[in-house]
Protein backbone atom coordinates (compact mmCIF):
# COMPACT_ATOMS: atom_id res chain seq x y z
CA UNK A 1 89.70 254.08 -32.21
CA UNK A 2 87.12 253.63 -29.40
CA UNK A 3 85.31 256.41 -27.48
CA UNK A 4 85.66 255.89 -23.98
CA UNK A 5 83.44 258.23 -20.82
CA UNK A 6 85.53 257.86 -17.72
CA UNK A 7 84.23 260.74 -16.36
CA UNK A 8 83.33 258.81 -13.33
CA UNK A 9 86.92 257.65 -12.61
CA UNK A 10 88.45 259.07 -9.82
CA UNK A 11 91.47 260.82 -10.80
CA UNK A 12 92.88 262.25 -7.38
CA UNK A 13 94.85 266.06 -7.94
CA UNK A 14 93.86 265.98 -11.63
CA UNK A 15 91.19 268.11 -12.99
CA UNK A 16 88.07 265.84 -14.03
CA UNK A 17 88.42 264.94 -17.73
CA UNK A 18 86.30 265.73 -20.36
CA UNK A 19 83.05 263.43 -20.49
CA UNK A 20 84.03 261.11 -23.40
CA UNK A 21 87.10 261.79 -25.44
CA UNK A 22 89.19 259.44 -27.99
CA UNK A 23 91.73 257.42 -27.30
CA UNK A 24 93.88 256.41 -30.31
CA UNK A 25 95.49 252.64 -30.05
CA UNK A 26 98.36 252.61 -32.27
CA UNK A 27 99.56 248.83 -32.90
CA UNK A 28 103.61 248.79 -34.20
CA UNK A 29 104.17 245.58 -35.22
CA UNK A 30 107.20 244.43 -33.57
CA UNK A 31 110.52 245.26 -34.26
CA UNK A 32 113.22 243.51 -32.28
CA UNK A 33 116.49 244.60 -33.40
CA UNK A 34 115.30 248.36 -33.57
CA UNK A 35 116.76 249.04 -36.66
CA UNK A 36 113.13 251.15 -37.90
CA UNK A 37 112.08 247.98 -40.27
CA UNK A 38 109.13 245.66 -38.32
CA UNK A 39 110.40 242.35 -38.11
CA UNK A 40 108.03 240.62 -40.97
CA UNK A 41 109.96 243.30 -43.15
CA UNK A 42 113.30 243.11 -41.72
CA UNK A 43 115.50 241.13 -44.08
CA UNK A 44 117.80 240.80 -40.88
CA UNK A 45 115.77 240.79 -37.70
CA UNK A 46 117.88 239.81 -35.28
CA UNK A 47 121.32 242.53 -36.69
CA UNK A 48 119.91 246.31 -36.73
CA UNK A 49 120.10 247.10 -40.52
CA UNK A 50 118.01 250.32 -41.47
CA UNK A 51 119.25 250.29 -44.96
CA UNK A 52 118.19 246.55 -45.55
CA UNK A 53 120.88 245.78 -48.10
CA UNK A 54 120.93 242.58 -49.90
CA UNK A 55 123.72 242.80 -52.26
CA UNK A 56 122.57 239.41 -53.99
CA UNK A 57 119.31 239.87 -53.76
CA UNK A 58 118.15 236.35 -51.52
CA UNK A 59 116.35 237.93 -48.68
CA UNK A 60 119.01 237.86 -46.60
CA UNK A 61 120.43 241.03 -45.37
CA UNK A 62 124.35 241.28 -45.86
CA UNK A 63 124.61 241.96 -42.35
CA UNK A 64 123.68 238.69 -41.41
CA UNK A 65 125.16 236.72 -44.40
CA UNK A 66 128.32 235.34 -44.33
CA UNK A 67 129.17 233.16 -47.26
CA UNK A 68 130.69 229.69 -45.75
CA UNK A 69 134.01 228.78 -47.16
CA UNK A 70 135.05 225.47 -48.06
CA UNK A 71 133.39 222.69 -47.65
CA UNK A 72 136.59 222.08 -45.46
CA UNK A 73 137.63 220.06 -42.61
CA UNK A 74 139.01 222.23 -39.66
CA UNK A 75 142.54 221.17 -38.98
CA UNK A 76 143.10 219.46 -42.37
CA UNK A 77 145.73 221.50 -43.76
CA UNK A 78 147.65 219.43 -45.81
CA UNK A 79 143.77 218.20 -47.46
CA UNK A 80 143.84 214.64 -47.22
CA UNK A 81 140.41 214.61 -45.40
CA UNK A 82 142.19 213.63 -41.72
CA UNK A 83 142.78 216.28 -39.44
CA UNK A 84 145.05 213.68 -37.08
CA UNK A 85 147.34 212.37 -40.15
CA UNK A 86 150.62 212.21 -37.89
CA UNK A 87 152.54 215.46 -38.11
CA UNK A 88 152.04 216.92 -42.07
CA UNK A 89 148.87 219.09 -41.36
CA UNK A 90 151.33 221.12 -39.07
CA UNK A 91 154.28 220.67 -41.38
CA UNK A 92 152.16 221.87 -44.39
CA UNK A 93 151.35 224.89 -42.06
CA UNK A 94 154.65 225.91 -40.44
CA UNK A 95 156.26 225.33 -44.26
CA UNK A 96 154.36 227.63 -45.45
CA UNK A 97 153.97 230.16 -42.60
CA UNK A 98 158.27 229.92 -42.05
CA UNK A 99 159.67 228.67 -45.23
CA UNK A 100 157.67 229.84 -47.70
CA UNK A 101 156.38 226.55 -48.84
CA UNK A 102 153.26 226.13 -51.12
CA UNK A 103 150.31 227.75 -49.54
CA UNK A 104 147.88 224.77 -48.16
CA UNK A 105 144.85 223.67 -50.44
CA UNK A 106 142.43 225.62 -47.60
CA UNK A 107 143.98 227.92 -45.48
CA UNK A 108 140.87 227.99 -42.93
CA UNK A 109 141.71 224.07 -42.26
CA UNK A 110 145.27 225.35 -41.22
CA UNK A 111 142.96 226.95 -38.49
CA UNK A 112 142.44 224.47 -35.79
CA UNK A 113 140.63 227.05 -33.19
CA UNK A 114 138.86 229.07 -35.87
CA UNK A 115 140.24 232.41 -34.50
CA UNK A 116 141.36 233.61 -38.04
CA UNK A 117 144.78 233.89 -37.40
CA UNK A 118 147.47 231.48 -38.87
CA UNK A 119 150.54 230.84 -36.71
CA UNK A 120 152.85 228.59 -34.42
CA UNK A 121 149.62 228.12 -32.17
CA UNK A 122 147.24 226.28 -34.80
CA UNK A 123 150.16 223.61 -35.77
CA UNK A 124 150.88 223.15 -31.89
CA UNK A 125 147.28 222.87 -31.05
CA UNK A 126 146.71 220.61 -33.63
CA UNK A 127 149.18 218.27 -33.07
CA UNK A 128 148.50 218.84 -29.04
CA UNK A 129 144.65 217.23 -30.20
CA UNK A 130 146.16 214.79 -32.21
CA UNK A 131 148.73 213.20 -29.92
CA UNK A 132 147.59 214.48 -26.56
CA UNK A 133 143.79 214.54 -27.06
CA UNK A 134 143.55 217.84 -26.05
CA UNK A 135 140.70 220.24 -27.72
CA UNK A 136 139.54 219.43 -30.57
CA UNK A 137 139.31 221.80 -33.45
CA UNK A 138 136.34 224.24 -33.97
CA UNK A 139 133.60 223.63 -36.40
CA UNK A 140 133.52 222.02 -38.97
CA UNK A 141 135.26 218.92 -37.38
CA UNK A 142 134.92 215.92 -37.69
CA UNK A 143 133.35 215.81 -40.58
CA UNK A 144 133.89 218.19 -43.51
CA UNK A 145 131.48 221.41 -43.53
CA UNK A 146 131.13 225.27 -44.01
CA UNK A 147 133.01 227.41 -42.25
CA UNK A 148 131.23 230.18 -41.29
CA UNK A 149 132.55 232.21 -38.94
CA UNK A 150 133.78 235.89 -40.32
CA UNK A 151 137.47 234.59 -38.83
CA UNK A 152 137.30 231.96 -41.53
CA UNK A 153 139.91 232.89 -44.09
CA UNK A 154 139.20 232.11 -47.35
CA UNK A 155 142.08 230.51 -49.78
CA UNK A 156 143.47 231.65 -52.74
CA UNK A 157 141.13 229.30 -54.72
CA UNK A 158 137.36 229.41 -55.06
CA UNK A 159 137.78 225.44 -55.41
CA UNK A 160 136.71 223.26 -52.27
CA UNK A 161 140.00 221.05 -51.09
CA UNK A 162 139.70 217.60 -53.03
CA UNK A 163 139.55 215.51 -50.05
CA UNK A 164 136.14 216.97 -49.09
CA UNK A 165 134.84 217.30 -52.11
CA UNK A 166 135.17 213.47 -52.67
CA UNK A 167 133.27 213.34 -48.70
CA UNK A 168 130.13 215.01 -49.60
């Protein structure tokens, strides 16, 4: 709070002010994803969050956690840690998608473009990568990684394929 006497400013088709009065500074720290919560508080400063829930308690808001699956290797479907193994990562895939084969070790692997969706597309683009060197498939390629994308679909097992286990 400062006092301040501007009484000598001119202040054309305003009455004159008072000869000192108060002016109040208030400093907001800042808060950039106007969710309420200043950003050295926000537990997710770049999401708005005004709750601020952390269901596991790390800091991390839940908005802007996404638990990785794998470690996998996008486009490895049949887990053998080589997502250009001739044509069984798309067999795996299209077996089970059309026959009703076993389901594949990591069914986000089975998704070469990472769109979250398994279908006719992910075995023809990865065999269109493979033998045609078109696109290659999202992240994590070439090497085994997290998926973390929320179009990452988690398989039936908690376990990481065996292939990239044995890689890390």
């Amino acid at each position: 709070m400062e006092v301040v006497d501007d009484s000598a400013q001119d202040r054309p088709g305003l009455p004159p002010p008072p000869s000192a009065y108060l002016r109040f500074t208030a400093l907001f720290p800042p808060d950039g994803d106007v969710d309420g919560v200043a950003d050295v508080d926000d537990n997710c400063p770049e999401v708005a969050n005004p709750s601020q829930i952390d269901t596991d308690e790390d800091g991390v808001g839940d908005v802007c956690q996404i638990d990785g699956v794998g470690p996998f290797l996008r486009g490895d479907c049949d887990g053998d840690a080589d997502a250009c193994s001739g044509v069984n990562d798309a067999l795996v895939l299209l077996s089970w998608l059309f026959l009703g084969k076993a389901e594949p070790p990591c069914l986000a692997a089975c998704d070469p473009n990472g769109n979250g969706e398994l279908e006719l597309a992910d075995a023809v683009s990865g065999l269109n990568f493979c033998f045609k060197g078109s696109a290659a498939p999202a992240m994590p390629f070439p090497s085994c990684g997290l998926g973390n994308t929320n179009a990452d679909i988690a398989s039936t097992s908690e376990e990481p394929p065996p292939a990239c286990t044995a890689a890390q």
